[in-house]
PDB file of N, CA and C in Angstrom:
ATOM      1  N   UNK A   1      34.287 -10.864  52.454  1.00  0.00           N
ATOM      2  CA  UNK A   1      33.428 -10.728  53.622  1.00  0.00           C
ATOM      3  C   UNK A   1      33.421  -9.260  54.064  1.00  0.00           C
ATOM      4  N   UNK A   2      32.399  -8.590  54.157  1.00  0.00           N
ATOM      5  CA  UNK A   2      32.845  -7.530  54.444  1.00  0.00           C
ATOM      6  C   UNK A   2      32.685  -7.126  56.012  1.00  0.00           C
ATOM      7  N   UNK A   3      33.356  -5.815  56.564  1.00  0.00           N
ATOM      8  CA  UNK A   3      33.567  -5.927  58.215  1.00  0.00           C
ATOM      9  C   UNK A   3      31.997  -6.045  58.689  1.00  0.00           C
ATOM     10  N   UNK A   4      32.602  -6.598  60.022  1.00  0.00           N
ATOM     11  CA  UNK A   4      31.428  -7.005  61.267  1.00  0.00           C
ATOM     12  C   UNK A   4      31.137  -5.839  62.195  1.00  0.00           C
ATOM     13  N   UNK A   5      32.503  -5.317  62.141  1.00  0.00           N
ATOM     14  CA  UNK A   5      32.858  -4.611  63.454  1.00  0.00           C
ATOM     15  C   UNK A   5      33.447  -5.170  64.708  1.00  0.00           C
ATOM     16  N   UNK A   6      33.150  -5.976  64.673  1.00  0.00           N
ATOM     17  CA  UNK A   6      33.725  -6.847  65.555  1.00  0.00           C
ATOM     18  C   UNK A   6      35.318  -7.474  65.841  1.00  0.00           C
ATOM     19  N   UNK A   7      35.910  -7.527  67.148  1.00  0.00           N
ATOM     20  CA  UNK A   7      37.063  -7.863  67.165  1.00  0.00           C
ATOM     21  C   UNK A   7      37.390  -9.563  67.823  1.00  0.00           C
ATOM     22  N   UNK A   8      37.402 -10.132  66.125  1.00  0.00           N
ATOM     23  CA  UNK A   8      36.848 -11.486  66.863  1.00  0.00           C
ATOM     24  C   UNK A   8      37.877 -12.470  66.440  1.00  0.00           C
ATOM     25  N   UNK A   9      38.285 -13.599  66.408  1.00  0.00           N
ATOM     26  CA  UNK A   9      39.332 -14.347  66.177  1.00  0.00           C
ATOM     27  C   UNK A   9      39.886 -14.229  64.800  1.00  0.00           C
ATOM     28  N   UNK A  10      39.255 -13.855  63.597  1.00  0.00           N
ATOM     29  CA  UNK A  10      39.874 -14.127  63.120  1.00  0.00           C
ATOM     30  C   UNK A  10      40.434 -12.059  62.632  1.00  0.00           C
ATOM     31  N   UNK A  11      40.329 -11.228  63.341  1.00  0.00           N
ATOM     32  CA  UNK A  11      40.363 -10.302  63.260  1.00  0.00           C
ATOM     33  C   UNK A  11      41.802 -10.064  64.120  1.00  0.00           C
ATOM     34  N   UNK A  12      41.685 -10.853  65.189  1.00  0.00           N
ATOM     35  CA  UNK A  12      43.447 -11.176  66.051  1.00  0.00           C
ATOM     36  C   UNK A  12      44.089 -11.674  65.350  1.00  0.00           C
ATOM     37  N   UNK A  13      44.036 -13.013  64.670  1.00  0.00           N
ATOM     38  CA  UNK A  13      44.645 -13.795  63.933  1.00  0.00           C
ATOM     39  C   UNK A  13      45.382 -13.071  62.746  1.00  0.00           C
ATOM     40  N   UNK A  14      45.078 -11.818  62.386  1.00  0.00           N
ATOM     41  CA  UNK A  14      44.685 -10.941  61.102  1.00  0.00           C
ATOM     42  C   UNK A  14      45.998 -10.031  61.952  1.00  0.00           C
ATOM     43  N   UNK A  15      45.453  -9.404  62.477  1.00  0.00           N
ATOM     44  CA  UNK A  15      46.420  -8.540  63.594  1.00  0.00           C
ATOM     45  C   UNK A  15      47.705  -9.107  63.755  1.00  0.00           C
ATOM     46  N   UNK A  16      48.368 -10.376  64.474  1.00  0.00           N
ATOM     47  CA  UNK A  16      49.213 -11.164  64.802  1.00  0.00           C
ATOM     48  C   UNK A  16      50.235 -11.540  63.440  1.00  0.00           C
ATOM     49  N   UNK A  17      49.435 -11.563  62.261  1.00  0.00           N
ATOM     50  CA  UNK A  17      50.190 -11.573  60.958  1.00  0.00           C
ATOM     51  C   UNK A  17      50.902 -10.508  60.316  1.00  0.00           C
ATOM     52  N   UNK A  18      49.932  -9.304  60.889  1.00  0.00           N
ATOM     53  CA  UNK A  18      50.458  -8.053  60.214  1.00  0.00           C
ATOM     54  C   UNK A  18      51.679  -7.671  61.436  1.00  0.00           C
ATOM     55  N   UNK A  19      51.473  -8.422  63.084  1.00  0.00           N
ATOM     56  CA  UNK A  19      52.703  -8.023  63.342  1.00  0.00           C
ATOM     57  C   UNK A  19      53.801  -8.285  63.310  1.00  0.00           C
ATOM     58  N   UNK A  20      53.634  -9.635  63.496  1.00  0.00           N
ATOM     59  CA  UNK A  20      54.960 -10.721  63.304  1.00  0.00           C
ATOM     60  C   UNK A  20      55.634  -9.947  61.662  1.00  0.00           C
ATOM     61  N   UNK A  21      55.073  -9.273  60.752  1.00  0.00           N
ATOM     62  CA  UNK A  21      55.814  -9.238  59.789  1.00  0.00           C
ATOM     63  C   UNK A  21      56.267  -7.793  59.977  1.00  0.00           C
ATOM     64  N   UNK A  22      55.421  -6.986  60.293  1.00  0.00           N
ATOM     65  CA  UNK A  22      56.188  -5.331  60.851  1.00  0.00           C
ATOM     66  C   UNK A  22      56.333  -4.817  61.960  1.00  0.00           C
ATOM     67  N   UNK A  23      56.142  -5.840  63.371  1.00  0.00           N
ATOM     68  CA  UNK A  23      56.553  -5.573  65.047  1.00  0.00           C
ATOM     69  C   UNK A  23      56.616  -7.214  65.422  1.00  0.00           C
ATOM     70  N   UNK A  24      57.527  -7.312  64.954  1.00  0.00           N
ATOM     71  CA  UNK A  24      57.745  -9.105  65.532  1.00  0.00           C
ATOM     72  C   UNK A  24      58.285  -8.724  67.310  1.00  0.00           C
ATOM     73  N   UNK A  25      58.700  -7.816  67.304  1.00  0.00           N
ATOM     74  CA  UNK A  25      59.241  -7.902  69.055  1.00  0.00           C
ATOM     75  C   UNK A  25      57.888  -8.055  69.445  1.00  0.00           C
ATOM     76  N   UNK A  26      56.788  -7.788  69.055  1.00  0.00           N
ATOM     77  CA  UNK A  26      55.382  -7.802  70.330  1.00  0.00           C
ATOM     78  C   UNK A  26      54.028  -8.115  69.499  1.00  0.00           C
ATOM     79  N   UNK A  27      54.068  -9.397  69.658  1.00  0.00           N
ATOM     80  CA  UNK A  27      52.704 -10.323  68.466  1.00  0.00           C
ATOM     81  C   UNK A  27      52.199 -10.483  69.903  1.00  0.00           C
ATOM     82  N   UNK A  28      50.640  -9.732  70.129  1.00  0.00           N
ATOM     83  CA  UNK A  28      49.639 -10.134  70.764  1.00  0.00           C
ATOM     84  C   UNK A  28      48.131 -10.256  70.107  1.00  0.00           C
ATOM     85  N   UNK A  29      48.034  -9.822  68.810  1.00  0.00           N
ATOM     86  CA  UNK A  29      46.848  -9.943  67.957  1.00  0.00           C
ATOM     87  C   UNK A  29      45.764  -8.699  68.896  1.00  0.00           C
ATOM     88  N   UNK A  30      46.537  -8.031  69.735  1.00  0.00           N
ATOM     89  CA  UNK A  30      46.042  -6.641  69.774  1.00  0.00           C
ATOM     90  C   UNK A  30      46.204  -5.447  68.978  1.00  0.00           C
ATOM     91  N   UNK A  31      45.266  -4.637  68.865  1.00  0.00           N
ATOM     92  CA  UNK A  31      45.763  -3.505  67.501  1.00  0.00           C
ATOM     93  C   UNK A  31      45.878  -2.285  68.836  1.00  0.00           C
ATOM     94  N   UNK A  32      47.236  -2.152  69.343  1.00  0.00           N
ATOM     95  CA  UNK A  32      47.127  -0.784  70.425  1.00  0.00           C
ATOM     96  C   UNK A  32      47.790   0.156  69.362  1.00  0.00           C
ATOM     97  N   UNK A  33      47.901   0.926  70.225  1.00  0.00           N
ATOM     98  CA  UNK A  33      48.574   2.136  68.801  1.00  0.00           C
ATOM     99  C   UNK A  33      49.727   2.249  68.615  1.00  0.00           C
ATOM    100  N   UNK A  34      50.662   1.535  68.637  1.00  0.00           N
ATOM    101  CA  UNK A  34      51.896   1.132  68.030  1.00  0.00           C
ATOM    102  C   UNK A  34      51.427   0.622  67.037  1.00  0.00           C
ATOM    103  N   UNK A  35      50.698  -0.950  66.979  1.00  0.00           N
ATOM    104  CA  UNK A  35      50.431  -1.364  65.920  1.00  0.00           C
ATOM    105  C   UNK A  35      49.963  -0.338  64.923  1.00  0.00           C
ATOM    106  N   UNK A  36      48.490   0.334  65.056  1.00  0.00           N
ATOM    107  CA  UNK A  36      47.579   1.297  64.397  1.00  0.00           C
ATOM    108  C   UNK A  36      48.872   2.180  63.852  1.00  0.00           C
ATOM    109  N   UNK A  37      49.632   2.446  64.332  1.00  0.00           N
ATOM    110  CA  UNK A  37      50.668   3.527  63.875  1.00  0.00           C
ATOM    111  C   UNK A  37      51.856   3.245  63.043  1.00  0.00           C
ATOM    112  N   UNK A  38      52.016   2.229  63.116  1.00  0.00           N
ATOM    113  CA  UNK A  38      52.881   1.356  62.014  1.00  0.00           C
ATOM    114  C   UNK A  38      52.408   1.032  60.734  1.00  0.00           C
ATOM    115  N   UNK A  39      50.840   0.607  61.006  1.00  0.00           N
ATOM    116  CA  UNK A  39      49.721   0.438  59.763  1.00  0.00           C
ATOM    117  C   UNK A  39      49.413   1.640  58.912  1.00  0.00           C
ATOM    118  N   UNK A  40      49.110   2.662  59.661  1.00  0.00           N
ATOM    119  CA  UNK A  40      49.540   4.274  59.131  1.00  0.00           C
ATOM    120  C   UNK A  40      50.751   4.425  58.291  1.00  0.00           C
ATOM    121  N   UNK A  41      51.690   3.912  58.865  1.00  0.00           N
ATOM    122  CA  UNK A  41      52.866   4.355  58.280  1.00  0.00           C
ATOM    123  C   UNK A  41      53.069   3.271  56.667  1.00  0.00           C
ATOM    124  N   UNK A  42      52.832   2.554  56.730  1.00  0.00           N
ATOM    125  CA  UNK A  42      52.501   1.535  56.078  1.00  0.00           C
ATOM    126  C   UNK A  42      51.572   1.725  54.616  1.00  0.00           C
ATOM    127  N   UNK A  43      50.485   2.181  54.971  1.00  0.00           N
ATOM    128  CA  UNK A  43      49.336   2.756  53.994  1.00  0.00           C
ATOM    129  C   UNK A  43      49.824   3.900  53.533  1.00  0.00           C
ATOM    130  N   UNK A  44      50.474   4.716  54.135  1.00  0.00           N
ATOM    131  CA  UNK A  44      51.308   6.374  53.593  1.00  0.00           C
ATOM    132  C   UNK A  44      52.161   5.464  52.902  1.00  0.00           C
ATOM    133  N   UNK A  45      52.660   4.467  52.673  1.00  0.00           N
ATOM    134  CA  UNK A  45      54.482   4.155  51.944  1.00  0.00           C
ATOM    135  C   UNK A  45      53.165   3.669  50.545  1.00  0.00           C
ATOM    136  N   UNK A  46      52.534   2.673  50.919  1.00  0.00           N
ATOM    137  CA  UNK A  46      52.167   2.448  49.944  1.00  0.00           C
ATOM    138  C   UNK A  46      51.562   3.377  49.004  1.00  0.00           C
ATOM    139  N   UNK A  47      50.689   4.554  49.235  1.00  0.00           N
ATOM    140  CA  UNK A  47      49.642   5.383  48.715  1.00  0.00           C
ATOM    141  C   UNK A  47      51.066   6.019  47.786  1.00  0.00           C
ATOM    142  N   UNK A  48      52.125   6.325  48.620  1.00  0.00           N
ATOM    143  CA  UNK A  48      53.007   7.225  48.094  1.00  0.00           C
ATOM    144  C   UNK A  48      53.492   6.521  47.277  1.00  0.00           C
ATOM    145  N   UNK A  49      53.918   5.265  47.040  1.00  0.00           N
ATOM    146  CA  UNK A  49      54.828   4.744  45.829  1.00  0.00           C
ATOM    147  C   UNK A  49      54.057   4.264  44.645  1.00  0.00           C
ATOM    148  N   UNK A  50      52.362   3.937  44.857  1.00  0.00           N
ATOM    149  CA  UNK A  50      51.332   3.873  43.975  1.00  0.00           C
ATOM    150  C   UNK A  50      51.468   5.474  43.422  1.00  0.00           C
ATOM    151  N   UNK A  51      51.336   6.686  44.187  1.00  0.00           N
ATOM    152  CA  UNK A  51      51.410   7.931  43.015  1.00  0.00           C
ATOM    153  C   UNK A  51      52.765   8.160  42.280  1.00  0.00           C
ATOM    154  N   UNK A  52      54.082   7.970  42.471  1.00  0.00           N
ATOM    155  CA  UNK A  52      54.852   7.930  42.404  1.00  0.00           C
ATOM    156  C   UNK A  52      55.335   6.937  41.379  1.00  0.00           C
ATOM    157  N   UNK A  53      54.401   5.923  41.071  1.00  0.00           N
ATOM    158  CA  UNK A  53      54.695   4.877  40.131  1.00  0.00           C
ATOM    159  C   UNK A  53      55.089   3.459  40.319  1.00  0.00           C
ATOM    160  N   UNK A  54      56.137   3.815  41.627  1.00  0.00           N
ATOM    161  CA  UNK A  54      56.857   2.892  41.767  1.00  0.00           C
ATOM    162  C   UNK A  54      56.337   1.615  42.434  1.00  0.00           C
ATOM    163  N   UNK A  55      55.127   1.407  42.059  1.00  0.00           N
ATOM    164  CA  UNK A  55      54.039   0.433  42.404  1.00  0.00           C
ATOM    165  C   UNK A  55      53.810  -0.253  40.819  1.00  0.00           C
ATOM    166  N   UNK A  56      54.121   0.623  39.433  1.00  0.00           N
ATOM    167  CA  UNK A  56      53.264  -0.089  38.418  1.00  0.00           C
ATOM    168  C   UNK A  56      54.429  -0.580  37.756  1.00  0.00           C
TER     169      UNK A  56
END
């Protein structure tokens, strides 16, 4: 599906998964910038261990 733009249930629902697994202290299926900044940090670990190899 590709994006709506929109921040709509199942876009919280989406949110609430990614926190409970990397900010379980604070699942509100809001993306404030803790979340956004964890997701950052997140996409840098991955990008870096895909060049690095340690992905293949």
């Amino acid at each position: 599906m590709p994006p709506g733009g929109d921040y709509d249930d199942e876009t919280r629902l989406t949110v609430e998964a990614f926190q409970r697994h990397w900010r379980p202290a604070h699942v509100d299926g809001v993306a404030d910038g803790e979340t956004r900044a964890t997701l950052m940090g997140v996409l840098q670990l991955a990008t870096a261990e895909s060049v690095t190899g340690v992905l293949n």
